[in-house]
PDB file of N, CA and C in Angstrom:
ATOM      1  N   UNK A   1      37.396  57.754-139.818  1.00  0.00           N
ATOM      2  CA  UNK A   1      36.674  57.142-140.914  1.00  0.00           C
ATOM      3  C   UNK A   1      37.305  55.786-141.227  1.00  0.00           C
ATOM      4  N   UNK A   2      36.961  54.739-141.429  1.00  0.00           N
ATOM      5  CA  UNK A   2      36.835  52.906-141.710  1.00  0.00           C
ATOM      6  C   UNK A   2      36.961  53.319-143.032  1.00  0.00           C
ATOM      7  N   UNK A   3      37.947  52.949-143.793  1.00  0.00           N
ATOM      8  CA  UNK A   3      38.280  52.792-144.686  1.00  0.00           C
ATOM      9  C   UNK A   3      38.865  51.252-145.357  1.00  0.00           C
ATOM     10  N   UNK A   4      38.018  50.489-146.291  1.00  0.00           N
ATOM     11  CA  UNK A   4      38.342  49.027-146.720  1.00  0.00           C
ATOM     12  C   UNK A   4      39.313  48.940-147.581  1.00  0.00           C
ATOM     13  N   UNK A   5      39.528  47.623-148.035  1.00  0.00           N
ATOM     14  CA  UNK A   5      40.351  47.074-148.738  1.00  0.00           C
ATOM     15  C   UNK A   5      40.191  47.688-150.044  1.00  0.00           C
ATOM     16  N   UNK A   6      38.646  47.478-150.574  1.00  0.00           N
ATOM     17  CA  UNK A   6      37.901  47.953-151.929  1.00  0.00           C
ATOM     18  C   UNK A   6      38.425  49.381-151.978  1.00  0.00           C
ATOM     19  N   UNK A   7      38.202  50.390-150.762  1.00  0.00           N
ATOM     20  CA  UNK A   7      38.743  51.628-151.498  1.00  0.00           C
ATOM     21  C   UNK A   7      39.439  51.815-151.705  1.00  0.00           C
ATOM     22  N   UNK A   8      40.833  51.572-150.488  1.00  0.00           N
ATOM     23  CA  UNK A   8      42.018  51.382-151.137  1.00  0.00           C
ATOM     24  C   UNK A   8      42.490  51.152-152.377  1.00  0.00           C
ATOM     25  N   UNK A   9      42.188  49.767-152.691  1.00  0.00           N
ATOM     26  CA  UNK A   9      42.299  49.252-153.610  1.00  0.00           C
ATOM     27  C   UNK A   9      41.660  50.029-155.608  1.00  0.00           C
ATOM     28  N   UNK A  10      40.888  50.623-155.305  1.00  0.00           N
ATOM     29  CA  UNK A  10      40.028  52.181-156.233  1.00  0.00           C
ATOM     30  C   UNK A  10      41.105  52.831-155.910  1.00  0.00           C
ATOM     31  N   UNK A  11      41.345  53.627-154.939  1.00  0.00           N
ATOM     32  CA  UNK A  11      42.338  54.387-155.036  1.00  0.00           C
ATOM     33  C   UNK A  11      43.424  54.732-155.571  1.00  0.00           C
ATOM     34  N   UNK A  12      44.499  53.856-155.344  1.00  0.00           N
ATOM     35  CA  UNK A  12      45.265  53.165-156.034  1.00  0.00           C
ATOM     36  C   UNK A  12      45.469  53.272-157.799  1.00  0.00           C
ATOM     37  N   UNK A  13      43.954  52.803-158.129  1.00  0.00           N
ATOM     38  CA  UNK A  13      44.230  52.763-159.548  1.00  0.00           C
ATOM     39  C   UNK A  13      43.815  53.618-160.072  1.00  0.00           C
ATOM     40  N   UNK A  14      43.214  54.575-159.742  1.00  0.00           N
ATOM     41  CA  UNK A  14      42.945  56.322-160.087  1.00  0.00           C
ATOM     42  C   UNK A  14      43.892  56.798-159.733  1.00  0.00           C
ATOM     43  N   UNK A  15      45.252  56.389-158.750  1.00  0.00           N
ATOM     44  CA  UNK A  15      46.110  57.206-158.600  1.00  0.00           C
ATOM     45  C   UNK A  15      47.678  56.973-159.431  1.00  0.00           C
ATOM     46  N   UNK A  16      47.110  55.422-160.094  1.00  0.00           N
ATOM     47  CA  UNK A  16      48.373  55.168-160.658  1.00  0.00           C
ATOM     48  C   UNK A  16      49.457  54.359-159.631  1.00  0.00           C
ATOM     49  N   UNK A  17      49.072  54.292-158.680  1.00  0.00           N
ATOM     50  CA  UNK A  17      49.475  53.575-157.532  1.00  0.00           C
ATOM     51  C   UNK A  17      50.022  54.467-156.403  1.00  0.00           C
ATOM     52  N   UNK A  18      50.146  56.062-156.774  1.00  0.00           N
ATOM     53  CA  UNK A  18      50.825  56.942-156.328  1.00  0.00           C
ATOM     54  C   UNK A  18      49.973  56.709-154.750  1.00  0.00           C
ATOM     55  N   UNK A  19      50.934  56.195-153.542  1.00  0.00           N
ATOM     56  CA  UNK A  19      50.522  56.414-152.600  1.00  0.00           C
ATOM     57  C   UNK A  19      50.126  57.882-151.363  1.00  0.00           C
ATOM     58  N   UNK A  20      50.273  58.753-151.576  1.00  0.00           N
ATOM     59  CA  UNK A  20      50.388  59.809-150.919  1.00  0.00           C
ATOM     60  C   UNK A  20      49.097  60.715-151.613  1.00  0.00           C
ATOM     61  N   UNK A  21      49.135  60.421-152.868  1.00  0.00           N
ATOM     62  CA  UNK A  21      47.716  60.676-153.753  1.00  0.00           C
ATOM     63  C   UNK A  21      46.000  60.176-153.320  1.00  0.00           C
ATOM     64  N   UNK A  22      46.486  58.651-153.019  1.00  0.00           N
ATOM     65  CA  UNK A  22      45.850  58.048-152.898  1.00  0.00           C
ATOM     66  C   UNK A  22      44.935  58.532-151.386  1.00  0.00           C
ATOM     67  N   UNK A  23      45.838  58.698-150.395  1.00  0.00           N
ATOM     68  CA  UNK A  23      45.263  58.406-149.014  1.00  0.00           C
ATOM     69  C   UNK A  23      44.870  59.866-148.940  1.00  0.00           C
ATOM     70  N   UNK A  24      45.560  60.659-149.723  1.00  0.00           N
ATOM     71  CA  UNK A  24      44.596  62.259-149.478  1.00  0.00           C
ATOM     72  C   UNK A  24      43.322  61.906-150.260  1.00  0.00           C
ATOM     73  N   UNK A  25      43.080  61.539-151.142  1.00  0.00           N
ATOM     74  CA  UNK A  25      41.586  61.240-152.093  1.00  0.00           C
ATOM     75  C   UNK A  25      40.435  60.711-151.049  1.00  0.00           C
ATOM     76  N   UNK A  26      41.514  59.299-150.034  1.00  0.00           N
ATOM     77  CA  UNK A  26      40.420  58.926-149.327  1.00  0.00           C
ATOM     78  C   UNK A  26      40.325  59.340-148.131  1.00  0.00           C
ATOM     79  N   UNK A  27      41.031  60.731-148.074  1.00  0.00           N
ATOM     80  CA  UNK A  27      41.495  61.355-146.573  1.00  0.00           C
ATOM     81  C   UNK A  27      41.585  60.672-145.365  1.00  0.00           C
ATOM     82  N   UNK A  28      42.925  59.765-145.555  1.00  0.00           N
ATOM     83  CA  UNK A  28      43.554  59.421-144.495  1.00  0.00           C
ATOM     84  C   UNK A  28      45.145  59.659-144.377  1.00  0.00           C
ATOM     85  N   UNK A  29      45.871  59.398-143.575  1.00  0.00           N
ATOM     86  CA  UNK A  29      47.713  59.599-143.958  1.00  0.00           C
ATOM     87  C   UNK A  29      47.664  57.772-144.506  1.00  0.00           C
ATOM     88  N   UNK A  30      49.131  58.677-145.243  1.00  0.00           N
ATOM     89  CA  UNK A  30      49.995  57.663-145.973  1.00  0.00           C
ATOM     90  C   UNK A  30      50.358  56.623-144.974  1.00  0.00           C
ATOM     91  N   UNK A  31      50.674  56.635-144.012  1.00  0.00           N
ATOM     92  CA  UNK A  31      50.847  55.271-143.203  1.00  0.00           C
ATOM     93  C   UNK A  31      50.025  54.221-143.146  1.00  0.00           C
ATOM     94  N   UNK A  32      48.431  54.616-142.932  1.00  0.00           N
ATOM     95  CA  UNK A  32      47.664  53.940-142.897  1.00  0.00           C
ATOM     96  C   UNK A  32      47.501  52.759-144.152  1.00  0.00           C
ATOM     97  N   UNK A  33      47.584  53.387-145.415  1.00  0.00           N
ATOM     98  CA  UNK A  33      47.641  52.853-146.737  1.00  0.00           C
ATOM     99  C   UNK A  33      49.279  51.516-146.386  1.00  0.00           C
ATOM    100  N   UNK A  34      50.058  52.415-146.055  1.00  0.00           N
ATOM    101  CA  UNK A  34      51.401  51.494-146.174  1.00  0.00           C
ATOM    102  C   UNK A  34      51.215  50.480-145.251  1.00  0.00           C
ATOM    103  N   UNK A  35      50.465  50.648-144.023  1.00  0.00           N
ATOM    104  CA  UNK A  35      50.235  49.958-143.167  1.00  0.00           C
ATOM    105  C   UNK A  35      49.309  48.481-143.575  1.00  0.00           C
ATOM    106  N   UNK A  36      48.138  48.614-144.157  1.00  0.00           N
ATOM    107  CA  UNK A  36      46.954  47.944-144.832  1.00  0.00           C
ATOM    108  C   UNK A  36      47.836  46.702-145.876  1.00  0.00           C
ATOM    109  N   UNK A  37      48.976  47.532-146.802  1.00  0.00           N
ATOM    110  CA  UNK A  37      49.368  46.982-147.987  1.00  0.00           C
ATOM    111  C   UNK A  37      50.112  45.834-146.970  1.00  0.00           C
ATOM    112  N   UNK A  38      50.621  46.239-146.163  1.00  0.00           N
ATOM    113  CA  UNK A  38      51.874  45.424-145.858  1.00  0.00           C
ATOM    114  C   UNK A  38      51.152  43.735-145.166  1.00  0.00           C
ATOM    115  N   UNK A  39      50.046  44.312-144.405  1.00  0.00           N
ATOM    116  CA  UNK A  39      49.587  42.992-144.144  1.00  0.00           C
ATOM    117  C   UNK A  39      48.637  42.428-145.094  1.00  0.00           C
ATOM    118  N   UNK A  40      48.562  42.703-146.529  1.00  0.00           N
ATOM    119  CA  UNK A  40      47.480  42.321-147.171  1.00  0.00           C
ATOM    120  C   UNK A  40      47.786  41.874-148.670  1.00  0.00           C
ATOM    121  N   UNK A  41      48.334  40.533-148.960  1.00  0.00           N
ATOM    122  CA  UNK A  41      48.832  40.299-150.241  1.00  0.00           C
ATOM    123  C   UNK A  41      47.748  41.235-151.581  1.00  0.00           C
ATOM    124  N   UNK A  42      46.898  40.796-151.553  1.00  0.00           N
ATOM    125  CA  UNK A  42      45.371  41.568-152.652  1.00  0.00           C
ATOM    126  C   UNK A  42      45.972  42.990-152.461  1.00  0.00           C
ATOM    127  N   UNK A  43      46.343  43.976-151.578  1.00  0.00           N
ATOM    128  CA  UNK A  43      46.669  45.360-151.697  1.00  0.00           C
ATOM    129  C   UNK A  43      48.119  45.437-152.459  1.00  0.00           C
ATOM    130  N   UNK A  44      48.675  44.419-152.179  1.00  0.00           N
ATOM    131  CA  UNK A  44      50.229  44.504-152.863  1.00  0.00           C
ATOM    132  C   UNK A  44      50.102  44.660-153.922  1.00  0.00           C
ATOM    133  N   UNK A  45      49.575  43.407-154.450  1.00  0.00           N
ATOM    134  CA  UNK A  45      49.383  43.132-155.825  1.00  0.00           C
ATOM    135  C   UNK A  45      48.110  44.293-156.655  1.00  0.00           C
ATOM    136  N   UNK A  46      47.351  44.690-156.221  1.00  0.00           N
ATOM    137  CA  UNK A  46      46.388  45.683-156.342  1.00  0.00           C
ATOM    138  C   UNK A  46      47.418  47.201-156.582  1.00  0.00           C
ATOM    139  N   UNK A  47      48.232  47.658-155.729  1.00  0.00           N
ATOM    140  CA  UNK A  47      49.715  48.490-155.930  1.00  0.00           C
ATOM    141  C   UNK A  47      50.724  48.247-156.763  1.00  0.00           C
ATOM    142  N   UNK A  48      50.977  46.839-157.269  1.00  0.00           N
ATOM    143  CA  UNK A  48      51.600  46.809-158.121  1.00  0.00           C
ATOM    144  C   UNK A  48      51.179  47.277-159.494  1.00  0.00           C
ATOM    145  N   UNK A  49      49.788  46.955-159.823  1.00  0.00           N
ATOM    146  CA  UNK A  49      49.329  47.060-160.999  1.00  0.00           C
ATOM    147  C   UNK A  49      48.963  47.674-161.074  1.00  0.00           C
ATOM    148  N   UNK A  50      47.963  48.618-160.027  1.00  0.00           N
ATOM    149  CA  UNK A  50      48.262  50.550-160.317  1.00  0.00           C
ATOM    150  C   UNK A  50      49.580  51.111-160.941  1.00  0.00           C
ATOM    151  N   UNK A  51      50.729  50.750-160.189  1.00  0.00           N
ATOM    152  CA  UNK A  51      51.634  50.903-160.632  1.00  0.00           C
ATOM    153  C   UNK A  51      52.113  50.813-162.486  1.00  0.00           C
ATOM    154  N   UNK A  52      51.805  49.369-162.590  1.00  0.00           N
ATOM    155  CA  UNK A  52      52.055  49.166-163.983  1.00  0.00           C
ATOM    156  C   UNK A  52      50.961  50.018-164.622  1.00  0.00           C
ATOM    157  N   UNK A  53      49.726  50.066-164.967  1.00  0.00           N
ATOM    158  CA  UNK A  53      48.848  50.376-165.345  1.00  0.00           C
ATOM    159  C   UNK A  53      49.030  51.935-165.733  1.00  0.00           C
ATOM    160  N   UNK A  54      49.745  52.902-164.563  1.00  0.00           N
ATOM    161  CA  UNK A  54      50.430  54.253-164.932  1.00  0.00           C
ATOM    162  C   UNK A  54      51.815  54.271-165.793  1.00  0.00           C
ATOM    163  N   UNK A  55      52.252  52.931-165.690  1.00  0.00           N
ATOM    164  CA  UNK A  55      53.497  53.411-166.356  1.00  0.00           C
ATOM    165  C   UNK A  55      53.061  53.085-167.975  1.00  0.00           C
ATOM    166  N   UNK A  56      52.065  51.755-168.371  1.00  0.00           N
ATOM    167  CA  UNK A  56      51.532  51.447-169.779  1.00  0.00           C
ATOM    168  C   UNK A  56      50.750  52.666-169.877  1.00  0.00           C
ATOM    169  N   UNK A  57      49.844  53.759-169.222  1.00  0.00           N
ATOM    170  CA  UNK A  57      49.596  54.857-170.167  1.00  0.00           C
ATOM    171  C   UNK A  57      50.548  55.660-170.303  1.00  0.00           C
ATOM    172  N   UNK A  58      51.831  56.195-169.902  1.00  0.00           N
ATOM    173  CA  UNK A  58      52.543  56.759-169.105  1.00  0.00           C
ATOM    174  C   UNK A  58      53.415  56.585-170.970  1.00  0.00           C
ATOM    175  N   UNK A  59      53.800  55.243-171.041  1.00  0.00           N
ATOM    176  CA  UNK A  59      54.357  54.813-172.193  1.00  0.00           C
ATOM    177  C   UNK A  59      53.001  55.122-173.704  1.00  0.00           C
ATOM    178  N   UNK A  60      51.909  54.876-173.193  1.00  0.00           N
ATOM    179  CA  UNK A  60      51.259  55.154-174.472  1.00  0.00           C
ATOM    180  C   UNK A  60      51.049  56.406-175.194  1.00  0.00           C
ATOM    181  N   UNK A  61      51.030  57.351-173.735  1.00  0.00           N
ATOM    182  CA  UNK A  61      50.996  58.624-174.124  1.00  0.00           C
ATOM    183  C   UNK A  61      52.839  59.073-174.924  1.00  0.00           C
ATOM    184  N   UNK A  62      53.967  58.419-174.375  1.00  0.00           N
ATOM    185  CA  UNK A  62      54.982  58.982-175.446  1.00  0.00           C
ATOM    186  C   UNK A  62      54.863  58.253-176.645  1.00  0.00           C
ATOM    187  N   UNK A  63      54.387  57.169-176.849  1.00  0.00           N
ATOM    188  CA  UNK A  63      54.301  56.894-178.135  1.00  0.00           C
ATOM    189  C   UNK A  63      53.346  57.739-179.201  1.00  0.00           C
ATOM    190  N   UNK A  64      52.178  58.044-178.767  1.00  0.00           N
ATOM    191  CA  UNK A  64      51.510  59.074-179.083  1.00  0.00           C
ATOM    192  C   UNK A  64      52.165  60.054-179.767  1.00  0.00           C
ATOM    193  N   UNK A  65      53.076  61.063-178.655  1.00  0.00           N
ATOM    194  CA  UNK A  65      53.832  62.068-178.944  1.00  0.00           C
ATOM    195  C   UNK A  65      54.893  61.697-180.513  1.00  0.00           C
ATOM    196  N   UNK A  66      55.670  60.497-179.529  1.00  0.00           N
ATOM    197  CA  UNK A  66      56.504  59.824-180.860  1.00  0.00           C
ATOM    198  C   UNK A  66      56.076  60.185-182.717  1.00  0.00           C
ATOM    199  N   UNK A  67      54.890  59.529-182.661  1.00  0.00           N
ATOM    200  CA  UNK A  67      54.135  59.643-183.853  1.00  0.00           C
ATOM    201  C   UNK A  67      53.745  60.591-184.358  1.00  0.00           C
ATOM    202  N   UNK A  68      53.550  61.648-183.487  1.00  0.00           N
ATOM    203  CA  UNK A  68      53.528  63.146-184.154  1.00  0.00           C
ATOM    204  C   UNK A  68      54.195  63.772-184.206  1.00  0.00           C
ATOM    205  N   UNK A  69      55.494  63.274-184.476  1.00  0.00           N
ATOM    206  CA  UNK A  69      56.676  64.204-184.330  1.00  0.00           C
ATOM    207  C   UNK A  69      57.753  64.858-183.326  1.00  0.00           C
ATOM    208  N   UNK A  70      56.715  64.777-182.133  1.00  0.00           N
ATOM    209  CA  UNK A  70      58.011  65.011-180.919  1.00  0.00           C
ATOM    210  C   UNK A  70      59.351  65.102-180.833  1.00  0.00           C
ATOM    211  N   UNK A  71      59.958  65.985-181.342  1.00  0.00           N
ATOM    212  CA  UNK A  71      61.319  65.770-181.248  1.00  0.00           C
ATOM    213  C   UNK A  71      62.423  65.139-179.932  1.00  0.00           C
ATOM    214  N   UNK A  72      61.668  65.844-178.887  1.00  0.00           N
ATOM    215  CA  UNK A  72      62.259  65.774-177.478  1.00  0.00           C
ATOM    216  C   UNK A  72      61.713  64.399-177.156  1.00  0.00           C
ATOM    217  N   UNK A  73      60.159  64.058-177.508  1.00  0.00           N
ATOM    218  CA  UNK A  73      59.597  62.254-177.405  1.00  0.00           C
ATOM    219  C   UNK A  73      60.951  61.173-178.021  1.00  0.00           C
ATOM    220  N   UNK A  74      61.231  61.324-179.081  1.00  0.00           N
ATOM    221  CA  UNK A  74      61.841  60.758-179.783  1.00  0.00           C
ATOM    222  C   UNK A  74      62.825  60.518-179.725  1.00  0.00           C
ATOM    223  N   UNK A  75      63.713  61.749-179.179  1.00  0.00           N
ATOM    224  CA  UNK A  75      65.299  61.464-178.452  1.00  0.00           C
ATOM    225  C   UNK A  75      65.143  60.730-177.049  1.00  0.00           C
ATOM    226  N   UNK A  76      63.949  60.947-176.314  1.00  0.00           N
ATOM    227  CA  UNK A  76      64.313  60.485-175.381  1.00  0.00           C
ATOM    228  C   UNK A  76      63.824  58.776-175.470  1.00  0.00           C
ATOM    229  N   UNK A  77      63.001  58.784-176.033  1.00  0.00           N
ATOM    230  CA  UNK A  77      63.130  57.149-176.290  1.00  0.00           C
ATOM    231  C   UNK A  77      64.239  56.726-176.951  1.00  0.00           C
ATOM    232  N   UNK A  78      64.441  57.050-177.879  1.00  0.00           N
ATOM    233  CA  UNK A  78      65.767  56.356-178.110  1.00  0.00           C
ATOM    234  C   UNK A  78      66.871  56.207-177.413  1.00  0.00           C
ATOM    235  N   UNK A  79      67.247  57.288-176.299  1.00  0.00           N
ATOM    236  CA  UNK A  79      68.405  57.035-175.673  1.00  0.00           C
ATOM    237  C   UNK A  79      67.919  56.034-174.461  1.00  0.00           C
ATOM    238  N   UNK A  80      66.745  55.485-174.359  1.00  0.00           N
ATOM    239  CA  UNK A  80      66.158  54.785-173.228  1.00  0.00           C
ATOM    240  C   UNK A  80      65.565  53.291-173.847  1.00  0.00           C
ATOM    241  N   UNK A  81      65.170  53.268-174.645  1.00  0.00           N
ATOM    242  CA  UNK A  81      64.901  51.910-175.734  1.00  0.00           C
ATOM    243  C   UNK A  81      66.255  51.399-176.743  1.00  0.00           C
ATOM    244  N   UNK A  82      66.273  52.302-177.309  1.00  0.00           N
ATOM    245  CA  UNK A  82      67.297  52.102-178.241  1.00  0.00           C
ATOM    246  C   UNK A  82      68.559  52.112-178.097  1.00  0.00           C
ATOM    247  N   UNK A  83      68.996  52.155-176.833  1.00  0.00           N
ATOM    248  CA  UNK A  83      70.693  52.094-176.548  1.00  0.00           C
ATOM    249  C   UNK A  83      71.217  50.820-177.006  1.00  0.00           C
ATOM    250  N   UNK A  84      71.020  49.492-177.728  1.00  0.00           N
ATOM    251  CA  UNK A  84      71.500  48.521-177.800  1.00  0.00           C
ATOM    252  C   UNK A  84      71.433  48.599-179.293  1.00  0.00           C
ATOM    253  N   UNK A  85      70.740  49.816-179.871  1.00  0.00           N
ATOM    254  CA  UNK A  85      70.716  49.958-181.070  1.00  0.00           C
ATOM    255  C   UNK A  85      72.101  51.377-181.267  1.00  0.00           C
ATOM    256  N   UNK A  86      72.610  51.486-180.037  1.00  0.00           N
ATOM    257  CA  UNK A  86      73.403  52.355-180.398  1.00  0.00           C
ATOM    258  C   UNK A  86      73.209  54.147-180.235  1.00  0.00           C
ATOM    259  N   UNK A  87      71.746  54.330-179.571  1.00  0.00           N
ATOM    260  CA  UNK A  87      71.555  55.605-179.326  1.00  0.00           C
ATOM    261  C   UNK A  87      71.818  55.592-177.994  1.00  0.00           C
ATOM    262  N   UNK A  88      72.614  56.311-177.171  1.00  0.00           N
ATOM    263  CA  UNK A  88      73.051  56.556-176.215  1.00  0.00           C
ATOM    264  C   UNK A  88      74.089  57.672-176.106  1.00  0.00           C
ATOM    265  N   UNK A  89      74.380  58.157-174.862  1.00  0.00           N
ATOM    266  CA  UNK A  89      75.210  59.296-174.681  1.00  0.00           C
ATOM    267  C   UNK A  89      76.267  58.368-173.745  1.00  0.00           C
ATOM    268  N   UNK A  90      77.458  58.802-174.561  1.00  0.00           N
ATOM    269  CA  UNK A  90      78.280  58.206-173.334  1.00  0.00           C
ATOM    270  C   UNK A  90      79.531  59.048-172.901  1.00  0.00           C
ATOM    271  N   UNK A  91      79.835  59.180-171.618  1.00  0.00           N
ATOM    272  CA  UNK A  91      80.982  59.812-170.821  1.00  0.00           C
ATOM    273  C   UNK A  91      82.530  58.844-171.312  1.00  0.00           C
ATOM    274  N   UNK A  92      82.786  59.722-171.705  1.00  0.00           N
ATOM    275  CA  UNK A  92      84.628  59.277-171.993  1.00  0.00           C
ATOM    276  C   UNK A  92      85.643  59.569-171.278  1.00  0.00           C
ATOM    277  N   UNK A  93      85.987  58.812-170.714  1.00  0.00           N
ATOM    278  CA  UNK A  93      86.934  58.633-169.761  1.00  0.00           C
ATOM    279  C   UNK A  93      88.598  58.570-170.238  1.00  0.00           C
ATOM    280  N   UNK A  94      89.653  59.448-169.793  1.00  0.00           N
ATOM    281  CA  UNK A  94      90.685  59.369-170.051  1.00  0.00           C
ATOM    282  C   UNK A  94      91.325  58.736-169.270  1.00  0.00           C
ATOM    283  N   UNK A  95      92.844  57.707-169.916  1.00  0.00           N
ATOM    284  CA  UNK A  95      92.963  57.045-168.814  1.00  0.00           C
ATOM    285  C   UNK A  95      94.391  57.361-168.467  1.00  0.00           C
ATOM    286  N   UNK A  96      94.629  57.136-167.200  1.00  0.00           N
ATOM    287  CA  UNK A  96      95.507  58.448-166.604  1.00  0.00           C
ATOM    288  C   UNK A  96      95.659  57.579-164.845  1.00  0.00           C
ATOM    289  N   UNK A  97      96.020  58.569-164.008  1.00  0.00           N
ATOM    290  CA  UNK A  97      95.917  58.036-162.845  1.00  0.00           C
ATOM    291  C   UNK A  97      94.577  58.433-161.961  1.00  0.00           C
ATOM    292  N   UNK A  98      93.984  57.950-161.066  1.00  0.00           N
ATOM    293  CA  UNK A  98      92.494  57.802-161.011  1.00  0.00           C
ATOM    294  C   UNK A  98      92.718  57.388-159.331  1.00  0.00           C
ATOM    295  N   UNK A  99      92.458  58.752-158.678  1.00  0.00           N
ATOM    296  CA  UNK A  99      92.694  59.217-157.398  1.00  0.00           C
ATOM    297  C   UNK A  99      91.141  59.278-157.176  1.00  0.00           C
ATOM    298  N   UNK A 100      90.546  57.760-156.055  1.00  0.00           N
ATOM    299  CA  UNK A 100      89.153  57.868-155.907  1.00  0.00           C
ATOM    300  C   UNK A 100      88.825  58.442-154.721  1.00  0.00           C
ATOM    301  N   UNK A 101      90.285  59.148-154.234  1.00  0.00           N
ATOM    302  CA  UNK A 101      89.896  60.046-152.817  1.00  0.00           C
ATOM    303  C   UNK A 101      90.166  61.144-153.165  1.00  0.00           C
ATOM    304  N   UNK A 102      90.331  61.462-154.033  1.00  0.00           N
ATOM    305  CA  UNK A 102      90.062  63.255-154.657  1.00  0.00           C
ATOM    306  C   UNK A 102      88.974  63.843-154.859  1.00  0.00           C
ATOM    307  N   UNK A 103      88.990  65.242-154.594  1.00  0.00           N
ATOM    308  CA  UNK A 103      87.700  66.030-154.786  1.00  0.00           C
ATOM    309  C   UNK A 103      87.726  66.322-156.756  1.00  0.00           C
ATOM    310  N   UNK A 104      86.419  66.284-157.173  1.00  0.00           N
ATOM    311  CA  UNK A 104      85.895  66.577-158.273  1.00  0.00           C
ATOM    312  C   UNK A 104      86.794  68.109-158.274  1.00  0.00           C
ATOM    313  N   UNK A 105      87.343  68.119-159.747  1.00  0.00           N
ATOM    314  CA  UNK A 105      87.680  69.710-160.180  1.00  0.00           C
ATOM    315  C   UNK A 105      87.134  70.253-161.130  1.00  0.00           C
ATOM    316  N   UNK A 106      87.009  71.299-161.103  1.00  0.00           N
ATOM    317  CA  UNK A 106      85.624  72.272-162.527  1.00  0.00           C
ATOM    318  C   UNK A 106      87.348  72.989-162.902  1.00  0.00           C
ATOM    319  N   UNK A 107      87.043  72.469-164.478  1.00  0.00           N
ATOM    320  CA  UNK A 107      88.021  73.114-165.004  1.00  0.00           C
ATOM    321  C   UNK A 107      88.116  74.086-165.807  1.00  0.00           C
ATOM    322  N   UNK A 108      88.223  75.602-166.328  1.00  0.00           N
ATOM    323  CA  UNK A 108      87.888  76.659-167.130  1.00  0.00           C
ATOM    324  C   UNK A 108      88.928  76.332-168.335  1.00  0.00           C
ATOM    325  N   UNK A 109      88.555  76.371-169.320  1.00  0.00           N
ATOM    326  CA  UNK A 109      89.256  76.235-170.558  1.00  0.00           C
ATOM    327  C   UNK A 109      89.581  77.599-170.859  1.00  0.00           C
ATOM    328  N   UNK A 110      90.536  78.071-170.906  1.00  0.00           N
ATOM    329  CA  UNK A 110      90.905  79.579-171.067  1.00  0.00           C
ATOM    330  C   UNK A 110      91.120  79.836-172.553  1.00  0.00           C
ATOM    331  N   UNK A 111      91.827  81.093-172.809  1.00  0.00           N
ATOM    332  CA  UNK A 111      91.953  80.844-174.278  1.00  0.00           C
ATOM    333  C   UNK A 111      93.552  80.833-174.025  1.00  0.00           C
ATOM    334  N   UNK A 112      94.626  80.549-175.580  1.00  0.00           N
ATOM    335  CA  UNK A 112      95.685  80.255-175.212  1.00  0.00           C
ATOM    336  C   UNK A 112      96.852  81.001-174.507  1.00  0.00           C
ATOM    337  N   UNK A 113      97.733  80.770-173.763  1.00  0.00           N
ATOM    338  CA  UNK A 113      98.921  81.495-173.198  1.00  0.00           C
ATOM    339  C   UNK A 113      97.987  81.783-171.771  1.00  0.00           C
ATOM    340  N   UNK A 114      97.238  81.384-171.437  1.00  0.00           N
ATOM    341  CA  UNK A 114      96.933  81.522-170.178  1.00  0.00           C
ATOM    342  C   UNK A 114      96.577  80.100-170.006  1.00  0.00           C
ATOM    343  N   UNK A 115      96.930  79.926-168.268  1.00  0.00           N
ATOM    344  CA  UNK A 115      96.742  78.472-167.734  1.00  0.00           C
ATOM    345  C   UNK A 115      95.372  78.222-167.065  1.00  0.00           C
ATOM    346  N   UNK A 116      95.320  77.274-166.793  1.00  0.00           N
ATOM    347  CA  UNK A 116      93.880  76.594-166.887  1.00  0.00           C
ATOM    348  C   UNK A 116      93.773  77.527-164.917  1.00  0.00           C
ATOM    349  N   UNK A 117      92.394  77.499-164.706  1.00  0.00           N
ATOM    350  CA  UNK A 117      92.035  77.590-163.509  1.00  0.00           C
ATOM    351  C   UNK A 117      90.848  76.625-162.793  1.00  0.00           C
ATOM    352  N   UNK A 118      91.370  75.769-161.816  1.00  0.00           N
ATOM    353  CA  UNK A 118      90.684  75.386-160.770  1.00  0.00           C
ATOM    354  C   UNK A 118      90.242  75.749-160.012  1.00  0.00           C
ATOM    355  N   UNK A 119      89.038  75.215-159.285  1.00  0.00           N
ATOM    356  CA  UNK A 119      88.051  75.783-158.494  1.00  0.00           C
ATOM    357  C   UNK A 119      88.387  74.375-157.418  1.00  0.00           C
TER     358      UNK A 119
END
């Protein structure tokens, strides 16, 4: 099946740009699509803005949520928007000696008079 630029290009933005979505809708493989884009500035740019276009509903729909309360909406924007406002999680680092050819250790916090165990 001859498949054009135009469908592609439809495709695409019903799929959000999701390529693998796309070429099953117009039943062909994903190569073909990757293949088309690569020689075809209009498909790039046509993929890009599928692209954007899923991520602005993508964002409208958590704002949505946001506004009604979402608890889980709400933390997670903030730790993703708002980190310069100070919502963020951060790893604390002790500083010590810092062996970057060592294996990771899982450490059991025991209770007291017994010593710690490594794995």
């Amino acid at each position: 099946m001859k498949v054009t630029n135009e469908q592609i290009v439809k495709a695409l933005r019903n799929t959000g740009g999701v390529i693998s979505t796309a070429a099953e809708n117009l039943k062909v493989g994903r190569q073909l699509i990757y293949d088309r884009i690569k020689k075809s500035d209009n498909l790039k740019v046509a993929k890009d803005q599928a692209v954007e276009e899923g991520i602005d509903i993508a964002e409208s729909m958590l704002l949505k949520k946001i506004k009604e309360g979402d608890t889980t909406s709400i933390i997670f924007f903030l730790k993703t928007r708002g980190r310069k406002r100070g919502y963020s999680e951060k790893q604390e680092i002790e500083s010590g000696n810092l062996n970057l050819n060592s294996r990771p250790q899982i450490v059991f916090n025991e209770p007291r008079n017994v010593t710690k165990q490594t794995l």
